[in-house]
C-alpha atoms as a PDB file:
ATOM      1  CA  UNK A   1      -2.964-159.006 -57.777  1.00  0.00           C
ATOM      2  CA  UNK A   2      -4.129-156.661 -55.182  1.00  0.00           C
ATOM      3  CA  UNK A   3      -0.813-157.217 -53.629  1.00  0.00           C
ATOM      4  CA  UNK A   4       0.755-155.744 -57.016  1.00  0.00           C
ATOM      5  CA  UNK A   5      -1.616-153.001 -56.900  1.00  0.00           C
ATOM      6  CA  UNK A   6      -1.295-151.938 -53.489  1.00  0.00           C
ATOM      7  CA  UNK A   7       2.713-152.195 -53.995  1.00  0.00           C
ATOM      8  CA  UNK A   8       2.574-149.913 -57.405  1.00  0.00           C
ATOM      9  CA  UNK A   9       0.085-147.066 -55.244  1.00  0.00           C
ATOM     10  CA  UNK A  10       2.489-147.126 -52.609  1.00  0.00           C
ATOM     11  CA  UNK A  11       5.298-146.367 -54.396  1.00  0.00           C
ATOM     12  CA  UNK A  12       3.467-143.779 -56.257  1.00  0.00           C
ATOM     13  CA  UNK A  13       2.611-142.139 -52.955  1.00  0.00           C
ATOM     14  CA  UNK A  14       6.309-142.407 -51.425  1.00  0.00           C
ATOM     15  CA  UNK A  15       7.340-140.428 -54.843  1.00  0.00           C
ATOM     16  CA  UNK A  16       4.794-137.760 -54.494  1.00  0.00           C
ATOM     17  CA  UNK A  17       6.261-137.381 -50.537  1.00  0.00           C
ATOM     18  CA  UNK A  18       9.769-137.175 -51.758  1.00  0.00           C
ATOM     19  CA  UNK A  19       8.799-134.713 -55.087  1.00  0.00           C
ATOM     20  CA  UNK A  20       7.034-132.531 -52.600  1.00  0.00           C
ATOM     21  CA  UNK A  21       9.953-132.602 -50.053  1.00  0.00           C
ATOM     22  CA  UNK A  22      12.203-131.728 -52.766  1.00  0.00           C
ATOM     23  CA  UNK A  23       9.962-128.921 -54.569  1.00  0.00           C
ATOM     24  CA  UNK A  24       9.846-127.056 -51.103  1.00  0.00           C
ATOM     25  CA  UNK A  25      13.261-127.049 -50.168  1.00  0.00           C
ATOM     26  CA  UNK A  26      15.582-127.139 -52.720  1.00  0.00           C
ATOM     27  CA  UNK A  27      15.594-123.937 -55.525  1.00  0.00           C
ATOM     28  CA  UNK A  28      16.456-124.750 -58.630  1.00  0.00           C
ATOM     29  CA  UNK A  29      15.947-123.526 -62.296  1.00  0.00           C
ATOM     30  CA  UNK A  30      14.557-120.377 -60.688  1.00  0.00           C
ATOM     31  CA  UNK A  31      12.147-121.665 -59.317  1.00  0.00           C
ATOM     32  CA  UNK A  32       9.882-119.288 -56.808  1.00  0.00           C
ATOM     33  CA  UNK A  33      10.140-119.831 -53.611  1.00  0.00           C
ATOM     34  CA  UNK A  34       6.516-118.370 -52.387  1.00  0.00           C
ATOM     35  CA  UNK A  35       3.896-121.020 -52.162  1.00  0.00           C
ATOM     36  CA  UNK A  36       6.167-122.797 -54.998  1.00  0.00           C
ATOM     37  CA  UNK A  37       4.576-126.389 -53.933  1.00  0.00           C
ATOM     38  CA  UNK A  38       0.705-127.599 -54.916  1.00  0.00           C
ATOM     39  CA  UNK A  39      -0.842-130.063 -53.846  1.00  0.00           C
ATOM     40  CA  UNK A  40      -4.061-131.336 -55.774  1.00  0.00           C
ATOM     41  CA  UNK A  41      -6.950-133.545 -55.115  1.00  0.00           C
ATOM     42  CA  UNK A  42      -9.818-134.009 -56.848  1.00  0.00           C
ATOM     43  CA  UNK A  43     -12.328-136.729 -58.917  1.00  0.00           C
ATOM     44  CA  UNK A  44     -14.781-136.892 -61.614  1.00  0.00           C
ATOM     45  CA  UNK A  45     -16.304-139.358 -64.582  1.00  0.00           C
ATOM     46  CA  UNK A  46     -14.423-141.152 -66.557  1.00  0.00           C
ATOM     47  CA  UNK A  47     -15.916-141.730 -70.183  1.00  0.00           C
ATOM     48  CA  UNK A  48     -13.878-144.679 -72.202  1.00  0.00           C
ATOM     49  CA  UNK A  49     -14.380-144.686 -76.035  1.00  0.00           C
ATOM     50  CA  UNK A  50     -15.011-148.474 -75.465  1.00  0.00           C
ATOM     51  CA  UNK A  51     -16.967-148.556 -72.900  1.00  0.00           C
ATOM     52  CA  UNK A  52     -19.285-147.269 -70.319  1.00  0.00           C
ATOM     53  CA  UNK A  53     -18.227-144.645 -67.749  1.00  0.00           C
ATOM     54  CA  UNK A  54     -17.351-144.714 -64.527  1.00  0.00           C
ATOM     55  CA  UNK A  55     -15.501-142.406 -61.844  1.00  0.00           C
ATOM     56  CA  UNK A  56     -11.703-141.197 -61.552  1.00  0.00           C
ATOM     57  CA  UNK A  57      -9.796-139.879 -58.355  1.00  0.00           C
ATOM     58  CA  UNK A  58      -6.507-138.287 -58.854  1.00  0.00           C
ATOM     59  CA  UNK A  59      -4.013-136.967 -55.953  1.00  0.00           C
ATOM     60  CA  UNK A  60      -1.133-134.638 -57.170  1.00  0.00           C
ATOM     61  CA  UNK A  61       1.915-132.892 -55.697  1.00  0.00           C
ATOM     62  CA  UNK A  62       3.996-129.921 -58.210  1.00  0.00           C
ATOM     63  CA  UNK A  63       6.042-126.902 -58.060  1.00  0.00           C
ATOM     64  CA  UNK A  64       5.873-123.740 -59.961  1.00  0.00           C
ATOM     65  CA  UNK A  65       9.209-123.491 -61.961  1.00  0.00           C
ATOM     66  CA  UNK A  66       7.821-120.011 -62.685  1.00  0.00           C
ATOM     67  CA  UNK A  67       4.593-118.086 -62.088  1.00  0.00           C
ATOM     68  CA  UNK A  68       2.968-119.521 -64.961  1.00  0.00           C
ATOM     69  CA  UNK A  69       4.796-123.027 -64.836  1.00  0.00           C
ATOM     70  CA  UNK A  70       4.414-125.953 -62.804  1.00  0.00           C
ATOM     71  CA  UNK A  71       6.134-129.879 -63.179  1.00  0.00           C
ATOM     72  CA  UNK A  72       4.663-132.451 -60.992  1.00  0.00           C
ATOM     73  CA  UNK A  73       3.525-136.163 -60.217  1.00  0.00           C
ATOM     74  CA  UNK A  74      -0.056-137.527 -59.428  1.00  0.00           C
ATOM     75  CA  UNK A  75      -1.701-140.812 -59.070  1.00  0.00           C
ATOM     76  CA  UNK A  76      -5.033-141.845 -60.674  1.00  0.00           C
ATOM     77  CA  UNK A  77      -7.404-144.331 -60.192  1.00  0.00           C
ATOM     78  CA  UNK A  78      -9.993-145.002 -62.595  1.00  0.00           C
ATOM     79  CA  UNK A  79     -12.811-147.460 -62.108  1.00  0.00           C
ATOM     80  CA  UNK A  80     -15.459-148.559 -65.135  1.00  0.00           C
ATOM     81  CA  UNK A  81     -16.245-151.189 -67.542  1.00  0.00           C
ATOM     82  CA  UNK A  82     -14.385-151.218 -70.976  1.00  0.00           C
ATOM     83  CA  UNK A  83     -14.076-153.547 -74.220  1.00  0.00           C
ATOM     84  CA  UNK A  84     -11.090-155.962 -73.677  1.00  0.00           C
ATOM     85  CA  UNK A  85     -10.219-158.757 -76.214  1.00  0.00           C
ATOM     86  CA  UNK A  86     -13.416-158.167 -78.034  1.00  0.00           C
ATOM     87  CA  UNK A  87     -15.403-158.751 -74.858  1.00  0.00           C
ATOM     88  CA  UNK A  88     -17.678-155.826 -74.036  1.00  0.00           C
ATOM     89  CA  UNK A  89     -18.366-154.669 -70.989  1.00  0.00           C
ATOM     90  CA  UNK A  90     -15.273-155.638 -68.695  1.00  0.00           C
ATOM     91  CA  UNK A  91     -15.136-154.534 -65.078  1.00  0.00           C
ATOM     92  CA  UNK A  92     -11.645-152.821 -65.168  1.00  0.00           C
ATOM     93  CA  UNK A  93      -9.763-150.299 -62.286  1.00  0.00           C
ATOM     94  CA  UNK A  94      -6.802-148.739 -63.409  1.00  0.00           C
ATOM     95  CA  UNK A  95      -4.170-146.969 -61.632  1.00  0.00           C
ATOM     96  CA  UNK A  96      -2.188-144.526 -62.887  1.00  0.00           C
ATOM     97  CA  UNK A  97       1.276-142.642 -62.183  1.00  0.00           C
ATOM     98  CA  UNK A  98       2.014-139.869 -63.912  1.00  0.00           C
ATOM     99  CA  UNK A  99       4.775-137.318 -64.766  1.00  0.00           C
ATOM    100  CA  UNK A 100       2.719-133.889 -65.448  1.00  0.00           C
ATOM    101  CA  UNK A 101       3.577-130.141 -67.025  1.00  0.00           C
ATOM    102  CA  UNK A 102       0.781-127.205 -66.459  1.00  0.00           C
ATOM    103  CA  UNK A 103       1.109-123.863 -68.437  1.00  0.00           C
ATOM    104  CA  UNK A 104      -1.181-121.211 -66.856  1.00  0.00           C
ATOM    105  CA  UNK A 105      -2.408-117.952 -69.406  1.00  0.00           C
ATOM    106  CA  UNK A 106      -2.447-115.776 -66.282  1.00  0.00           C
ATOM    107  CA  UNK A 107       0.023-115.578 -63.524  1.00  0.00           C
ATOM    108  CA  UNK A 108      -2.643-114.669 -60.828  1.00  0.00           C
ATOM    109  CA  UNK A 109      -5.887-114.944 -60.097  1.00  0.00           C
ATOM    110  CA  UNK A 110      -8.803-116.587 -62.124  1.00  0.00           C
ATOM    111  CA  UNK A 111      -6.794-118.327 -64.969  1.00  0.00           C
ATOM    112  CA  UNK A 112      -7.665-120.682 -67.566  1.00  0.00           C
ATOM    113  CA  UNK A 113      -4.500-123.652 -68.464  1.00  0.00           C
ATOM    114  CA  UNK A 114      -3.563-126.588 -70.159  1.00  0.00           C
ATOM    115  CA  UNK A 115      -1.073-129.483 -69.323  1.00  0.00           C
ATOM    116  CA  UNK A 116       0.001-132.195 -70.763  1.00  0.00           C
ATOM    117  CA  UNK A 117       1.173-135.798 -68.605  1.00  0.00           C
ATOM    118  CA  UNK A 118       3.280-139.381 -69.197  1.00  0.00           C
ATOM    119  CA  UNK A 119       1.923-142.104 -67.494  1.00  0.00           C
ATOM    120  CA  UNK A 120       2.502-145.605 -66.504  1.00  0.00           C
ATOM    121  CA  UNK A 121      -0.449-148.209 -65.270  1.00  0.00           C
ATOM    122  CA  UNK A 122      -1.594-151.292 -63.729  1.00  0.00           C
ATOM    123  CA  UNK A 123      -4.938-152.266 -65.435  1.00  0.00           C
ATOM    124  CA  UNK A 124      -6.570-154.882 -63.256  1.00  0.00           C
ATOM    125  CA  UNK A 125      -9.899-156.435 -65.026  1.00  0.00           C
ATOM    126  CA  UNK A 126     -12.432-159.918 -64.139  1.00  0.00           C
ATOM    127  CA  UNK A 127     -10.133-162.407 -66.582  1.00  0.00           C
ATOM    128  CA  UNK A 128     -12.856-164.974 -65.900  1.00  0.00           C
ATOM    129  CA  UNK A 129     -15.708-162.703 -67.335  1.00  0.00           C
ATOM    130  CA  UNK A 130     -13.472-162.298 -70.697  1.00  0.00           C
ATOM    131  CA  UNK A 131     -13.038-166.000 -70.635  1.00  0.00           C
ATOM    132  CA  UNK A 132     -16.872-166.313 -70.541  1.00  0.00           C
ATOM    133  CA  UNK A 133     -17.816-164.056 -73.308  1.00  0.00           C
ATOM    134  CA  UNK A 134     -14.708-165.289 -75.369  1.00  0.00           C
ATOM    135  CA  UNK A 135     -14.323-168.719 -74.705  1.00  0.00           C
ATOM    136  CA  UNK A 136     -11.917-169.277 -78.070  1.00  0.00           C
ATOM    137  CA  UNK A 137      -9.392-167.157 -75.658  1.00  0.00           C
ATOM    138  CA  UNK A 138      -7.376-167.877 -72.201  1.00  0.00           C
ATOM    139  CA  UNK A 139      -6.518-164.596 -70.870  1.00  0.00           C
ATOM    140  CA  UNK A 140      -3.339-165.501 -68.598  1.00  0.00           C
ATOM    141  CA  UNK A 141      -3.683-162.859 -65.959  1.00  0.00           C
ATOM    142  CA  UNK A 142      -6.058-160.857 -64.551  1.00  0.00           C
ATOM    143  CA  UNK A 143      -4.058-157.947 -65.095  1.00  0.00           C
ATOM    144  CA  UNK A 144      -1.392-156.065 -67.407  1.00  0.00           C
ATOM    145  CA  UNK A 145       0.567-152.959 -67.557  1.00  0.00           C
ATOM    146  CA  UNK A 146      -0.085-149.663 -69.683  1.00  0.00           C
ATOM    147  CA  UNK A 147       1.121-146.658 -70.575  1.00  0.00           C
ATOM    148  CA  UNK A 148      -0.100-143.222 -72.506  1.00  0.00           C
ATOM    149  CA  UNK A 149      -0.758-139.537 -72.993  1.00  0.00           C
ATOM    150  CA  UNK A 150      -2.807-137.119 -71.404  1.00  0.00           C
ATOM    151  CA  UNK A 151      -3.623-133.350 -72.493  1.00  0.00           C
ATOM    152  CA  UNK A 152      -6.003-131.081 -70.668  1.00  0.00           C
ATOM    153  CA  UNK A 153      -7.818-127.955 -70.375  1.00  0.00           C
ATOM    154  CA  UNK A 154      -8.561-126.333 -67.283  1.00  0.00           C
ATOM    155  CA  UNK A 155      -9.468-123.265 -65.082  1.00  0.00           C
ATOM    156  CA  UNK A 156      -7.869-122.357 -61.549  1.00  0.00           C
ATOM    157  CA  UNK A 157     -10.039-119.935 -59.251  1.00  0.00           C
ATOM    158  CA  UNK A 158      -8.355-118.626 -56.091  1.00  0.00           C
ATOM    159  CA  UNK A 159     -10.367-119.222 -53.113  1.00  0.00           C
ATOM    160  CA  UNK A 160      -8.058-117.288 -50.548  1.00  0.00           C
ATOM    161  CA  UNK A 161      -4.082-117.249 -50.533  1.00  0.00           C
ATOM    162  CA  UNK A 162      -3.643-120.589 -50.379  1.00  0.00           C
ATOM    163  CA  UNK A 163      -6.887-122.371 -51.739  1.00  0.00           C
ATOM    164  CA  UNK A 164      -8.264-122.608 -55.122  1.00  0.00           C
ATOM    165  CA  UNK A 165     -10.905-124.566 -56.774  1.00  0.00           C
ATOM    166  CA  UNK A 166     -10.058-126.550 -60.679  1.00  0.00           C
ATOM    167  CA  UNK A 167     -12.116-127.572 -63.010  1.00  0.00           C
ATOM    168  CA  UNK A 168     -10.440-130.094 -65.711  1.00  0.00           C
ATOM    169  CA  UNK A 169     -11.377-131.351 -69.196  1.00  0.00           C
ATOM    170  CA  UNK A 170      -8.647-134.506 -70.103  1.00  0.00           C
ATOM    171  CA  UNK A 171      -8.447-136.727 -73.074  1.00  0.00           C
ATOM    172  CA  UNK A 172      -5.880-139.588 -73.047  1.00  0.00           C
ATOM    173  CA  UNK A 173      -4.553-142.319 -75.186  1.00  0.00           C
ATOM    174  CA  UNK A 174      -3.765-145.092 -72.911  1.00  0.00           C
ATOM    175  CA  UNK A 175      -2.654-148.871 -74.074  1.00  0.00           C
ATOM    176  CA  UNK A 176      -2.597-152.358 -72.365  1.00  0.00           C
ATOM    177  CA  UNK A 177      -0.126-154.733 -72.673  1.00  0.00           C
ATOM    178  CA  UNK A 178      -1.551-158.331 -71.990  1.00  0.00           C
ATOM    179  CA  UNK A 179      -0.415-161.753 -72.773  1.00  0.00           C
ATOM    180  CA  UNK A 180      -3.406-164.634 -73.814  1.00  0.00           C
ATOM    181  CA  UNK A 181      -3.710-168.235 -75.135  1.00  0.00           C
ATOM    182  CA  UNK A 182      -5.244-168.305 -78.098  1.00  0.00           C
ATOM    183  CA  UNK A 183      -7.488-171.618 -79.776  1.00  0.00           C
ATOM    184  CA  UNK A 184      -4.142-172.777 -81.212  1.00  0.00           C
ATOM    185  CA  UNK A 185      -2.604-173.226 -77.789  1.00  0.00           C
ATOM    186  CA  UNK A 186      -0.441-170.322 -79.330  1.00  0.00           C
ATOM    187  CA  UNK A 187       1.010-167.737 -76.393  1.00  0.00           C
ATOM    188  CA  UNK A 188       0.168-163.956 -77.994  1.00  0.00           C
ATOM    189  CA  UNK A 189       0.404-160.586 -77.123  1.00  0.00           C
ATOM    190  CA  UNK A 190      -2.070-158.330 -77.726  1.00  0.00           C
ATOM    191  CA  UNK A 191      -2.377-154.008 -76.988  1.00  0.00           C
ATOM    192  CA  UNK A 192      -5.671-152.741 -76.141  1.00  0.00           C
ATOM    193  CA  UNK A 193      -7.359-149.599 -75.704  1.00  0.00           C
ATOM    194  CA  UNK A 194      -8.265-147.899 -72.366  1.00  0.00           C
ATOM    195  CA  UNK A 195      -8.215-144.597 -73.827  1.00  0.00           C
ATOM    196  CA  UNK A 196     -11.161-142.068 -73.078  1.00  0.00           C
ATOM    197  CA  UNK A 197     -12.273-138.568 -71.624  1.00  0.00           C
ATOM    198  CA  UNK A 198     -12.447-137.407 -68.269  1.00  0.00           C
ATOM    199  CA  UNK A 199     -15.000-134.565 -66.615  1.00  0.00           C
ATOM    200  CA  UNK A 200     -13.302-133.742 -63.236  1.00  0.00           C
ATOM    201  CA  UNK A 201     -12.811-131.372 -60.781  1.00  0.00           C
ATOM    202  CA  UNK A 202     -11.232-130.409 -56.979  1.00  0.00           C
ATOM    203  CA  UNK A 203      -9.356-128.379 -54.838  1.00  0.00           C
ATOM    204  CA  UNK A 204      -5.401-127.324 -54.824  1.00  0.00           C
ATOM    205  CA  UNK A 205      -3.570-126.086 -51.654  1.00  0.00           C
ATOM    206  CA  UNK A 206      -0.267-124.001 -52.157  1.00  0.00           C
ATOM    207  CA  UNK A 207       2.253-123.613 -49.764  1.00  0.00           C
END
């Protein structure tokens, strides 16, 4: 599994390499050409609705289709406990590639924004701790792939021409997709939850 994992973050970073190659050099859709790419890191607490909270890191490369618009990619990781298959309290880490749209209320300087991002995921979780707080179910993997929503509300302040600090507020809706063996000896497929809110901020370089 942490082959799988390893193998779905590297891809995610050779995507963000060739978005940002792409964003600086090619000019499309009118897009700016001055400091048009921004590059984002940054981390916080996550807060699940099923759960208890834990801490998020998120890396992100996007260009400004205008002076109040930017499209991008990032990777997340997310790392807490959560309620799978009825079993509280499951170590989980999630990671997280996203597709990501930012509208910004002022074109320069301080500026409050919201965004809104489609994501994929690979949810890895302890399968033997579900199986020992649900022993009526055999969870077949210790892992399973999700997808979602995210919306957020944030505020950009400039820290020099080509630094600025972010602060983020994010709510998402994200769902597992997991296979299990139930009592019956039945093969089922279940969706859970992974959805919750997220505190974060971090810094953003233009250039």
């Amino acid at each position: 599994m942490t082959r799988l994992a390893l193998r779905y973050v590297l891809s995610g970073l050779i995507g963000l390499v060739v978005v940002s190659g792409l964003l600086d050099n090619v000019q499309v859709f009118g897009m700016v050409s001055e400091d048009s790419v921004v590059i984002s890191g940054g981390g916080g607490i996550f807060y699940p609705f099923q759960g208890k909270s834990g801490f998020n890191g998120v890396v992100q490369a996007a260009g400004k289709i205008s002076p109040q618009e930017r499209l991008g990619v990032e990777l997340e990781f997310r790392k807490y406990e959560t309620e799978l298959f009825n079993a509280k309290d499951i170590d989980t880490q999630s990671y997280f590639v996203r597709g990501i749209g930012q509208y910004f209320f002022r074109p320069h300087g301080i500026s409050p924004y919201v965004g809104l991002g489609i994501n994929l995921a690979v949810n890895v979780f302890d399968e033997d701790e579900i199986e020992k707080k649900r022993p009526s179910v055999n969870v077949k993997r210790g892992w399973g792939f999700g997808y979602g929503i995210m919306g957020l509300l944030g505020i950009e302040v400039p820290m020099g021409q080509q630094l600025a600090f972010f602060a983020e507020g994010r709510v998402s809706g994200d769902f597992q997709l997991t296979n299990y063996e139930s009592r019956s000896g039945k093969d089922k497929l279940t969706i859970e939850s992974l959805s919750g809110l997220t505190g974060m901020g971090g810094i953003r370089m233009r250039f």
